[in-house]
Protein backbone atom coordinates (compact mmCIF):
# COMPACT_ATOMS: atom_id res chain seq x y z
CA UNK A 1 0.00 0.00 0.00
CA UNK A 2 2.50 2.49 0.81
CA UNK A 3 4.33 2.00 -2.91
CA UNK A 4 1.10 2.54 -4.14
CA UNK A 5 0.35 5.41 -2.00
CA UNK A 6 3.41 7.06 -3.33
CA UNK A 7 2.63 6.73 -7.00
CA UNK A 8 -0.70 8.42 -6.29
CA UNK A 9 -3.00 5.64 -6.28
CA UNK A 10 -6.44 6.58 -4.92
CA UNK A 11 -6.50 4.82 -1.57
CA UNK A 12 -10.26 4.52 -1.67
CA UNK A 13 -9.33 1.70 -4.78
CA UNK A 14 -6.45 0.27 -2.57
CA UNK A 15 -8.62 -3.38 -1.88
CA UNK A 16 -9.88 -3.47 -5.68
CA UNK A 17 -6.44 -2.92 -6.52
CA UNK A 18 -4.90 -5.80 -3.90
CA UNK A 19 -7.68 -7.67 -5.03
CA UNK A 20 -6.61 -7.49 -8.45
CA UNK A 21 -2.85 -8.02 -7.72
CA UNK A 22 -3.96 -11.33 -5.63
CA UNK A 23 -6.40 -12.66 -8.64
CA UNK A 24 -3.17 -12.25 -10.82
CA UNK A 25 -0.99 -13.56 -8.74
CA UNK A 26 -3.16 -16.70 -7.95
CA UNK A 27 -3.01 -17.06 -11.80
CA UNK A 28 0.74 -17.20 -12.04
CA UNK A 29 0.93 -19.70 -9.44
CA UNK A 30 -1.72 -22.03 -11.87
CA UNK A 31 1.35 -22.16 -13.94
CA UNK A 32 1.17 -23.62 -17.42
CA UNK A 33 -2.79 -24.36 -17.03
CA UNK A 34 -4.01 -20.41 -17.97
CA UNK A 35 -1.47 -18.46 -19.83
CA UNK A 36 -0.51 -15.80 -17.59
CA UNK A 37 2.44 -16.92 -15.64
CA UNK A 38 3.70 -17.38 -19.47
CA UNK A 39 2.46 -13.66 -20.34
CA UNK A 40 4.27 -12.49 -17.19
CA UNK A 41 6.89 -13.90 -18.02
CA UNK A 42 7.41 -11.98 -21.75
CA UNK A 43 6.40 -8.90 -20.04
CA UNK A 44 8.75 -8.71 -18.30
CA UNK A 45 11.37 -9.98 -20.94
CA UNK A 46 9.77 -7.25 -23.00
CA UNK A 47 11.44 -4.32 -20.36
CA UNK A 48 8.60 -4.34 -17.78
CA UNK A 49 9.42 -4.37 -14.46
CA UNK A 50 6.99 -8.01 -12.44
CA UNK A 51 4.87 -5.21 -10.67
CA UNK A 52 4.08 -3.53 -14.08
CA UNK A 53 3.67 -6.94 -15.89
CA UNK A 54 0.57 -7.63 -12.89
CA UNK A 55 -0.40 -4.83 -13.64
CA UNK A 56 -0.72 -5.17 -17.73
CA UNK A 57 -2.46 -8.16 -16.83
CA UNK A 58 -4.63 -7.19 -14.16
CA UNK A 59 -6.27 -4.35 -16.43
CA UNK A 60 -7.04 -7.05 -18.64
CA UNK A 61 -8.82 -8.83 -16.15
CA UNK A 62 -10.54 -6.36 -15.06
CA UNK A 63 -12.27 -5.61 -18.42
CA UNK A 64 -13.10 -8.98 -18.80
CA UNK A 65 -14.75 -8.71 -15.36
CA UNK A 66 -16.39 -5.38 -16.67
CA UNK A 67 -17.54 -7.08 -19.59
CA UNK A 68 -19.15 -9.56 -17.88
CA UNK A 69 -21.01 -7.13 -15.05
CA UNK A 70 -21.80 -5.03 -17.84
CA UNK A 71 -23.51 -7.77 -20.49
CA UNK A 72 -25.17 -9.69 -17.22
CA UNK A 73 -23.55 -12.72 -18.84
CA UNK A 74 -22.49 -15.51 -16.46
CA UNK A 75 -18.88 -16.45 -16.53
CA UNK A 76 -18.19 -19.18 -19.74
CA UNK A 77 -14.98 -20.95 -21.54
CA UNK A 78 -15.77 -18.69 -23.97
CA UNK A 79 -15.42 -15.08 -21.78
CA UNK A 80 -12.31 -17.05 -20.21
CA UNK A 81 -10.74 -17.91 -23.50
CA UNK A 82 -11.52 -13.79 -24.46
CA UNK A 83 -9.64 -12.77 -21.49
CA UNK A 84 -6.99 -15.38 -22.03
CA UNK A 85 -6.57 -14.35 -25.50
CA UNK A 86 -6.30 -10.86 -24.37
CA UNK A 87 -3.62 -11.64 -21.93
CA UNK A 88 -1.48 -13.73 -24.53
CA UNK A 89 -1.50 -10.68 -26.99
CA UNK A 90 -0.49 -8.46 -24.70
CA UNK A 91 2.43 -6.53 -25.11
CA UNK A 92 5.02 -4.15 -23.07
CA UNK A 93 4.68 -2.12 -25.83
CA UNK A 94 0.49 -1.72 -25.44
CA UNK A 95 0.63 -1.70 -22.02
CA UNK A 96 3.06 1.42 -21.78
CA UNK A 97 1.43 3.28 -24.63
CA UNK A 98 -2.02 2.88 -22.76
């Protein structure tokens, strides 16, 4: 909290954003079953520090959870494979130019 607190980070938003961070996280430890320990990985091979890779990733989960709230859809393999889709064309490049 307090390295977020220093960037400016809205501490209102500080459990959505753990909360986010802990989702990813969770997903890295799945390993090779979802692709984002894989996607972390290149991130970060792509000049991206791990914090700002979890971060890359966790905006993309969070539209995919917006996305879902949004279209009242329940969660399917098909708005999973979206978001994991997302996540494995996801670049250093996109994520510092967004």
């Amino acid at each position: 909290m307090r390295s977020h607190r220093r960037q400016g980070l809205d501490p209102s938003k500080f459990k959505l954003h753990a909360w986010a961070h802990t989702i990813v996280e969770n997903q890295i430890a799945m390993g090779d079953e979802i692709p984002v320990a894989e996607a972390i990985d290149r991130l970060i091979a792509e000049g991206l520090d791990r914090h700002e890779a979890i971060h890359a990733v966790a905006a993309r989960l969070m539209e995919h959870i917006q996305v879902i709230t949004q279209s009242g859809a329940q969660p399917s393999d098909d708005l999973h494979d979206a978001y994991f889709d997302a996540v494995r064309q996801l670049t250093a490049e996109d994520w510092l130019n967004s």
